[in-house]
Protein backbone atom coordinates (compact mmCIF):
# COMPACT_ATOMS: atom_id res chain seq x y z
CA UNK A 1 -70.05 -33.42 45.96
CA UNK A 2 -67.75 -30.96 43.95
CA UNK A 3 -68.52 -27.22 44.19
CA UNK A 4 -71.03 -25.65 42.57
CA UNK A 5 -70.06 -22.64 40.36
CA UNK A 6 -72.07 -19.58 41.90
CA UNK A 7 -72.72 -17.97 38.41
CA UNK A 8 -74.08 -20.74 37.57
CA UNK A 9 -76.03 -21.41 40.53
CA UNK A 10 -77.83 -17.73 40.42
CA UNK A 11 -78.85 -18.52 36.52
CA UNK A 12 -80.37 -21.22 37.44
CA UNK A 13 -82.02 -19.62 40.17
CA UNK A 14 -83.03 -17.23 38.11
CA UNK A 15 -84.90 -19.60 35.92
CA UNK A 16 -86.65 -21.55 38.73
CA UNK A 17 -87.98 -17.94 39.87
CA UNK A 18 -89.04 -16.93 35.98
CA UNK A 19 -91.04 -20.02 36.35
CA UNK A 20 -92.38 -18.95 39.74
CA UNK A 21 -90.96 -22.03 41.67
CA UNK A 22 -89.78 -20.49 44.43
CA UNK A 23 -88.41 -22.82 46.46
CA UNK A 24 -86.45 -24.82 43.87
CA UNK A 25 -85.01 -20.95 43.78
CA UNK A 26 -84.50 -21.02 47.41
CA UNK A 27 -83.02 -24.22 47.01
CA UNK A 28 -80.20 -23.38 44.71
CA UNK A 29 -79.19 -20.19 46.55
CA UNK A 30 -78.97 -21.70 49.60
CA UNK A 31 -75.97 -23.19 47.97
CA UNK A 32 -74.41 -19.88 47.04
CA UNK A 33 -71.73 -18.04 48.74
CA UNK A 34 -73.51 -15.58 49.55
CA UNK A 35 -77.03 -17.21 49.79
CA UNK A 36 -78.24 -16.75 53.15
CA UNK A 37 -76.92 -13.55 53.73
CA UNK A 38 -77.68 -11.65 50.63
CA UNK A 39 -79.74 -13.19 47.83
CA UNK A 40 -82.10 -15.22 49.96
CA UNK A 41 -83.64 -11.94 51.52
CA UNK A 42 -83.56 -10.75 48.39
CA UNK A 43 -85.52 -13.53 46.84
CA UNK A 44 -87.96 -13.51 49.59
CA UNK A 45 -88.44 -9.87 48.83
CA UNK A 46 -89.36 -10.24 44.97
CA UNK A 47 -91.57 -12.89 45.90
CA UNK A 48 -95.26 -11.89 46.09
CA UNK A 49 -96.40 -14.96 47.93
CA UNK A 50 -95.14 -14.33 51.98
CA UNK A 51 -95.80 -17.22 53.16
CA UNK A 52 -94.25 -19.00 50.46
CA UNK A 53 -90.70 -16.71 51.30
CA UNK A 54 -91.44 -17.16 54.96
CA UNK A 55 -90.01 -20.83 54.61
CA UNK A 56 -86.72 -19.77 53.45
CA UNK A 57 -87.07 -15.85 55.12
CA UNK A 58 -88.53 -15.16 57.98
CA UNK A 59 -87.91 -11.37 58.38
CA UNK A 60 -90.32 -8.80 58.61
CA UNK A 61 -90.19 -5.63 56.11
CA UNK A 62 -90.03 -3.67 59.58
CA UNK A 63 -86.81 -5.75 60.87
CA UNK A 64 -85.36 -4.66 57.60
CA UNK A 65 -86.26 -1.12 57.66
CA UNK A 66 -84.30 -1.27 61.64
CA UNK A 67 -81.37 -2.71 60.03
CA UNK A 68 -81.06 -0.44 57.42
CA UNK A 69 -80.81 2.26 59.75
CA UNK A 70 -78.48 0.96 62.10
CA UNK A 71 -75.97 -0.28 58.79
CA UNK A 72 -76.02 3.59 57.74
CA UNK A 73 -75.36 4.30 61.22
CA UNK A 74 -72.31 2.22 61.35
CA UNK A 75 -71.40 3.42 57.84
CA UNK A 76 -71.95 -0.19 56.13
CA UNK A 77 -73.18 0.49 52.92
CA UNK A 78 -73.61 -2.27 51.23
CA UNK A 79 -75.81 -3.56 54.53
CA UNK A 80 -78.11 -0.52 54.30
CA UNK A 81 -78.41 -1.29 51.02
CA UNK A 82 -79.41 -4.76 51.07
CA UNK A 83 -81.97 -4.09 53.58
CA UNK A 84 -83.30 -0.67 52.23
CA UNK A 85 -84.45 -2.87 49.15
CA UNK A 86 -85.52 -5.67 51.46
CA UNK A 87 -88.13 -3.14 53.30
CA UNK A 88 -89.23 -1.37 49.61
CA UNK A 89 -87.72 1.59 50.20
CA UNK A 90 -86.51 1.44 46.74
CA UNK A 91 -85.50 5.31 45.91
CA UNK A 92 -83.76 5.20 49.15
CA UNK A 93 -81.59 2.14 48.58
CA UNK A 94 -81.10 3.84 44.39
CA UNK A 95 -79.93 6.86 46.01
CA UNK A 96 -77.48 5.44 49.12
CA UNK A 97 -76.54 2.76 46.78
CA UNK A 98 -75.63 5.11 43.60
CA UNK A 99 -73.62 7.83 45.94
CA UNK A 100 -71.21 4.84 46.97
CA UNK A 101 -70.87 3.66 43.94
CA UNK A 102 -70.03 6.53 42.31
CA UNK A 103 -67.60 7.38 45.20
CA UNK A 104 -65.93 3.70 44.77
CA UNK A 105 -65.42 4.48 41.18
CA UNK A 106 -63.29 7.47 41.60
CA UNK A 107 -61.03 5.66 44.30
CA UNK A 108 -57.95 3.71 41.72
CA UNK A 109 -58.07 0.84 44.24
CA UNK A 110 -61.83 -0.82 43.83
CA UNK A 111 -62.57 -4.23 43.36
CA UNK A 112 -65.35 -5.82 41.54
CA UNK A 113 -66.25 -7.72 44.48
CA UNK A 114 -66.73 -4.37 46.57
CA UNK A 115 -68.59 -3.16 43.61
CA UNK A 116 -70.53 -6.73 43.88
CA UNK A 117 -71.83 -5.97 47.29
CA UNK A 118 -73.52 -2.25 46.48
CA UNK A 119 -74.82 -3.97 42.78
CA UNK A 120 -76.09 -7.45 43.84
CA UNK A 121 -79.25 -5.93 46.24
CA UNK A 122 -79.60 -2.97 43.23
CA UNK A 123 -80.65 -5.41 40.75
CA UNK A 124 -83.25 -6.74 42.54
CA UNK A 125 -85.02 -3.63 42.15
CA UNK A 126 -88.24 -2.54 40.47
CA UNK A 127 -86.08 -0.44 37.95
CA UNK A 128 -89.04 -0.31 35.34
CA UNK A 129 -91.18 1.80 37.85
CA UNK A 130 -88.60 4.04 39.63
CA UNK A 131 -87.75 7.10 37.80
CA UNK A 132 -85.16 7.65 34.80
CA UNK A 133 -82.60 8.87 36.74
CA UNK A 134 -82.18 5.85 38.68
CA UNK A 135 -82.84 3.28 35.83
CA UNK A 136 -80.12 5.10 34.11
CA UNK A 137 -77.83 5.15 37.47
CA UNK A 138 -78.12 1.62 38.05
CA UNK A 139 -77.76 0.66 34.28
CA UNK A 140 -74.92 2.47 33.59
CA UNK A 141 -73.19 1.51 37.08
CA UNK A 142 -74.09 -2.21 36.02
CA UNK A 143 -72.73 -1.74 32.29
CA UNK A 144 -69.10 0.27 34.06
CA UNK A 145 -68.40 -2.82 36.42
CA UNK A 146 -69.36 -5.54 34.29
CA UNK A 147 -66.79 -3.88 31.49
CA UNK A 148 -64.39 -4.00 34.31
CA UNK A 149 -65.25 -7.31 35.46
CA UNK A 150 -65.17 -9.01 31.63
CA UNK A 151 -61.55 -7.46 30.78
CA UNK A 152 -60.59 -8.88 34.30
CA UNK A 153 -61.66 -12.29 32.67
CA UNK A 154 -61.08 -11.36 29.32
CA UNK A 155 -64.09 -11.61 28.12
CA UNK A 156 -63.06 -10.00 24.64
CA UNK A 157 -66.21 -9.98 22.82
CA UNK A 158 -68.17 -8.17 25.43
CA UNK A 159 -65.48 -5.21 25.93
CA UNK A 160 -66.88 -3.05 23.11
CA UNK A 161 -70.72 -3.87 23.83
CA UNK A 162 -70.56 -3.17 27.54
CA UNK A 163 -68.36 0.09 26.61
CA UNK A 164 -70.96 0.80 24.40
CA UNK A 165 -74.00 0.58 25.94
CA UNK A 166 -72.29 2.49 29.06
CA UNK A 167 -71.47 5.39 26.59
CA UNK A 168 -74.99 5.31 25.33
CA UNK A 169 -76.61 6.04 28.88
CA UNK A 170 -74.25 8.43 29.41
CA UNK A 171 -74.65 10.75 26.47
CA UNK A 172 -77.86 10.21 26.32
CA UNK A 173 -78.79 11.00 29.68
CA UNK A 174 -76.35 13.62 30.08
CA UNK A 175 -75.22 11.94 33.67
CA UNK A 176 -72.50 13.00 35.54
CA UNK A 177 -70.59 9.87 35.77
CA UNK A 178 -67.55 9.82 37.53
CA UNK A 179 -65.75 7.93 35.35
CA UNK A 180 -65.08 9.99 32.21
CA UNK A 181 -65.73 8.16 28.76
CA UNK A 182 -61.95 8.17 27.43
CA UNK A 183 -61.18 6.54 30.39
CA UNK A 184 -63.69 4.12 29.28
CA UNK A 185 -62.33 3.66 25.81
CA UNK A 186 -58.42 3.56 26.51
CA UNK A 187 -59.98 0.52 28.72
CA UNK A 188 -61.63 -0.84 26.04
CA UNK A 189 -58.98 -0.23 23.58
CA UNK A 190 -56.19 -1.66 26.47
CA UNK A 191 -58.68 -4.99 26.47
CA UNK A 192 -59.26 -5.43 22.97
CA UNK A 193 -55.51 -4.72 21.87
CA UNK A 194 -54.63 -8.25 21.06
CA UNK A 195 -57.25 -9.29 19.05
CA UNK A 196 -57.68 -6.15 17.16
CA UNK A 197 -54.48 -4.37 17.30
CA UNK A 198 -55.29 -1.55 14.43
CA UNK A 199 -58.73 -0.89 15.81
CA UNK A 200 -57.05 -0.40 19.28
CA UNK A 201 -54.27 1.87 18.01
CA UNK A 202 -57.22 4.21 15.75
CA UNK A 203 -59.51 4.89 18.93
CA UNK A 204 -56.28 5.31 21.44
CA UNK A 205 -54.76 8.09 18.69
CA UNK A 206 -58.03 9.65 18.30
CA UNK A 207 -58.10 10.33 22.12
CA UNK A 208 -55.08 12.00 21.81
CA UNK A 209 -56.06 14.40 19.27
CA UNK A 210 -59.31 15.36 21.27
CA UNK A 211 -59.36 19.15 22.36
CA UNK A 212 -61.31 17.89 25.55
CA UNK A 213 -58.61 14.57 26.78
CA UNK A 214 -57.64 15.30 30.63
CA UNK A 215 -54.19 15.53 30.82
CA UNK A 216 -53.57 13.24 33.44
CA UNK A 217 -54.92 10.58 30.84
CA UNK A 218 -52.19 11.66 28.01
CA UNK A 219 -49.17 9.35 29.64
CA UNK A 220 -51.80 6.44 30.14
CA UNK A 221 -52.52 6.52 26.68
CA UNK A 222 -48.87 6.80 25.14
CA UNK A 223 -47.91 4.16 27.76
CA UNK A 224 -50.86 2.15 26.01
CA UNK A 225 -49.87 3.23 22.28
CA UNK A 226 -46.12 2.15 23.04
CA UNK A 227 -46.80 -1.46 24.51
CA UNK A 228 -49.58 -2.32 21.79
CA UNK A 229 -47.05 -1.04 19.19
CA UNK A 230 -44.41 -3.39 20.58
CA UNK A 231 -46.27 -6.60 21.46
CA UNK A 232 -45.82 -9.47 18.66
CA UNK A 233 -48.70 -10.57 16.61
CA UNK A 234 -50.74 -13.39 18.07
CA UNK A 235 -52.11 -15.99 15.98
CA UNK A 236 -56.29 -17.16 15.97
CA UNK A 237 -55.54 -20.06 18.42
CA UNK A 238 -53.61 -17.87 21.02
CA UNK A 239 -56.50 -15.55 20.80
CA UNK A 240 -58.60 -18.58 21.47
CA UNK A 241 -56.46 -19.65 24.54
CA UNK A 242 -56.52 -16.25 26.04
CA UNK A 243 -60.06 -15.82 26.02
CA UNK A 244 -61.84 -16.70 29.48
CA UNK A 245 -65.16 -17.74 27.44
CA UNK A 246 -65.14 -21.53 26.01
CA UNK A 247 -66.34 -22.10 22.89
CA UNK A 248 -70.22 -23.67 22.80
CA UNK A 249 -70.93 -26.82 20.76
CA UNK A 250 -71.86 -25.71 17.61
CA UNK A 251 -71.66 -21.90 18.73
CA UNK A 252 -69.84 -20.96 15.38
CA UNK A 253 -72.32 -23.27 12.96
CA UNK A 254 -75.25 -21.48 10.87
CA UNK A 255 -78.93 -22.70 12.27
CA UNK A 256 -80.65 -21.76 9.01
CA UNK A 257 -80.37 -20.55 5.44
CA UNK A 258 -78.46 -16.80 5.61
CA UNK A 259 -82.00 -15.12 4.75
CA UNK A 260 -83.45 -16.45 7.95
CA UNK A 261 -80.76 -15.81 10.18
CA UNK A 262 -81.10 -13.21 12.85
CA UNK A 263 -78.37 -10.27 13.52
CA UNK A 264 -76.92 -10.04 16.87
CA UNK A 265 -77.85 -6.43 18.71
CA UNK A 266 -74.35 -6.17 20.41
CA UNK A 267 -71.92 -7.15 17.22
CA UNK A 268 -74.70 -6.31 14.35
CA UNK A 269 -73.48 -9.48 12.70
CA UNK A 270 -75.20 -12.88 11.50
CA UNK A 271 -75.62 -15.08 14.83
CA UNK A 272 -74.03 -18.15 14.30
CA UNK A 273 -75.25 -21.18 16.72
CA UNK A 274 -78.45 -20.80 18.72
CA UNK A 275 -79.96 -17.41 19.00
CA UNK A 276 -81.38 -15.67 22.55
CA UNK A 277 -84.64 -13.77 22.21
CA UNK A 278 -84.40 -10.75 24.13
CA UNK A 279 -87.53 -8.46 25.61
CA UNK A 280 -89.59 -7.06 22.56
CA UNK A 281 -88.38 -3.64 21.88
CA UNK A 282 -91.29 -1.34 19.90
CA UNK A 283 -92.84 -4.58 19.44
CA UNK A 284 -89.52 -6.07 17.83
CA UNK A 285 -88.07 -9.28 18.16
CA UNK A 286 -84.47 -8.71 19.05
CA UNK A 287 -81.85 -11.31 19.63
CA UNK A 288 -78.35 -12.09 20.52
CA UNK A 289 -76.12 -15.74 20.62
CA UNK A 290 -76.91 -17.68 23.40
CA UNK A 291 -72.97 -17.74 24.17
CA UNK A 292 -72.69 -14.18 24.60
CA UNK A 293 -75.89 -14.17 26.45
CA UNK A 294 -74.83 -16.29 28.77
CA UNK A 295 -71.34 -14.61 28.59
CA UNK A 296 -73.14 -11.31 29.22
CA UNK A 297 -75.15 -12.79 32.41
CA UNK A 298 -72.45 -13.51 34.20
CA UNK A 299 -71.10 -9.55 34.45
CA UNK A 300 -74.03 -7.82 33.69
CA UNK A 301 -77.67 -8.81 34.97
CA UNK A 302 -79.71 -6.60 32.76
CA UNK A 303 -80.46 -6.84 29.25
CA UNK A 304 -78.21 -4.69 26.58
CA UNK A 305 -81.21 -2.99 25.49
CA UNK A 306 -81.08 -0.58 28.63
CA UNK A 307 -84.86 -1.76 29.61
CA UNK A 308 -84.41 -1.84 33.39
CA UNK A 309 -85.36 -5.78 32.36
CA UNK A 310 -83.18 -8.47 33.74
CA UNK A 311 -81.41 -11.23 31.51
CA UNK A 312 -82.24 -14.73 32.08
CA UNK A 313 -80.87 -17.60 29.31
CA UNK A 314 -81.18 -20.15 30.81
């Protein structure tokens, strides 16, 4: 048969294990690239029932916790990684996983799929009972490479909510990310520049009036200023073209009367087309589009309200 898309295949995995059928999970990730060597173990270890996992797993938590320790011997991270989370050593694998990351970040040639191979066993942790400083790691690390990742597909209308929601754990966890935040918003102003040229222009000018702006980052921006103020204007339909997210049937049609219709958390606008109920939040309902869930799924697995909770639409 054709190839399966592996986004797709993990969503739907995803759903099979919200359900708790674990072996139509095990089923579809056998299927993905990187099924039997990463998110297999990794579904076995979520799974509470062992002998159910044992049928697609057979590793023991103490053949993990020896293969951890011989991958940090040999210096393969992402390994020790994968199999620190495998045993349960979960502050361990938060803490080796975190220090690479952070180390990858600050090198100018990373790739999302190197970034992929630290994230993929981090998000399979208990994040909602580990301490703040590693929620916030892992969230914000998340939040950095999916902004990277969406502008790589341009994925337009998640640049500013993934920007944002990295600047909120920043500041208000006071972490010492290596990336520093106008770095973050000449991206998102770089990635955003075509569809809102003006907007792009305002943030990229008020960098370069800040006291604090590193100076290495002064010719990026002016390089950035000067091409945005010389490309043409682009029409709505070459805006559509560009965009690496396809339109959903009926994505852009009202689903009720105005005073019933619920406002998206990432674009605080009216959701148009069918709406995606996110965790309760101080017992509120909170929603986004199912389109830019699903959008949002496939760079970031955890939900833009900074829970620790994982996203699932489908």
């Amino acid at each position: 048969g054709q190839a399966k898309d592996p986004q797709d295949l993990k969503l739907l995995a995803q759903c099979a294990e919200r359900d708790q059928r674990w072996v139509v999970a095990a089923e579809l990730l056998q299927q993905h690239p990187k099924g039997a060597t990463v998110l297999l173990p990794l579904l076995a270890a979520r799974c509470p029932h062992k002998e159910i996992a044992q049928t697609w797993w057979v590793w023991t938590p103490e053949q993990h916790q020896q293969a951890a320790q011989s991958a940090l011997d040999d210096g393969d991270v992402a390994s020790a990684v994968l199999h620190l989370v495998c045993c349960g050593d979960h502050t361990q694998a938060a803490e080796v996983g975190i220090n690479e990351l952070f180390a990858m970040f600050q090198r100018p040639d990373w790739t999302v799929d190197q970034a992929r191979s630290i994230m993929d066993p981090l998000e399979s942790l208990p994040l909602q009972d580990m301490e703040v400083k590693h929620i916030a790691n892992v969230l914000a690390s998340a939040a950095y490479i999916g902004l990277v990742e969406a502008r790589n597909l341009s994925y337009t209308s998640l640049i500013f909510p993934l920007a944002q929601t990295l600047r909120n754990i920043v500041t208000h966890q006071s972490l010492a990310f290596p990336v520093p935040m106008a770095s973050v918003t000449l991206l998102e102003a770089a990635a955003t520049s075509q569809a809102n040229p003006a907007h792009s222009l305002s943030q990229l000018r008020s960098l370069l009036s800040s006291a604090d702006l590193l100076p290495d980052l002064r010719p990026h921006i002016e390089q950035t200023i000067a091409a945005i103020e010389a490309q043409p204007p682009v029409d709505e339909a070459t805006l559509a073209r560009s965009s690496g997210l396809a339109k959903m049937a009926g994505g852009q049609l009202p689903t009720c009367y105005k005073k019933h219709a619920k406002t998206s958390v990432l674009s605080n606008q009216l959701i148009k087309g069918p709406a995606f109920e996110l965790e309760n939040l101080e017992d509120r309902k909170l929603h986004v589009s199912l389109s830019d869930a699903l959008a949002w799924a496939r760079v970031n697995a955890f939900s833009p309200l900074n829970t620790g909770c994982t996203i699932t639409p489908v």
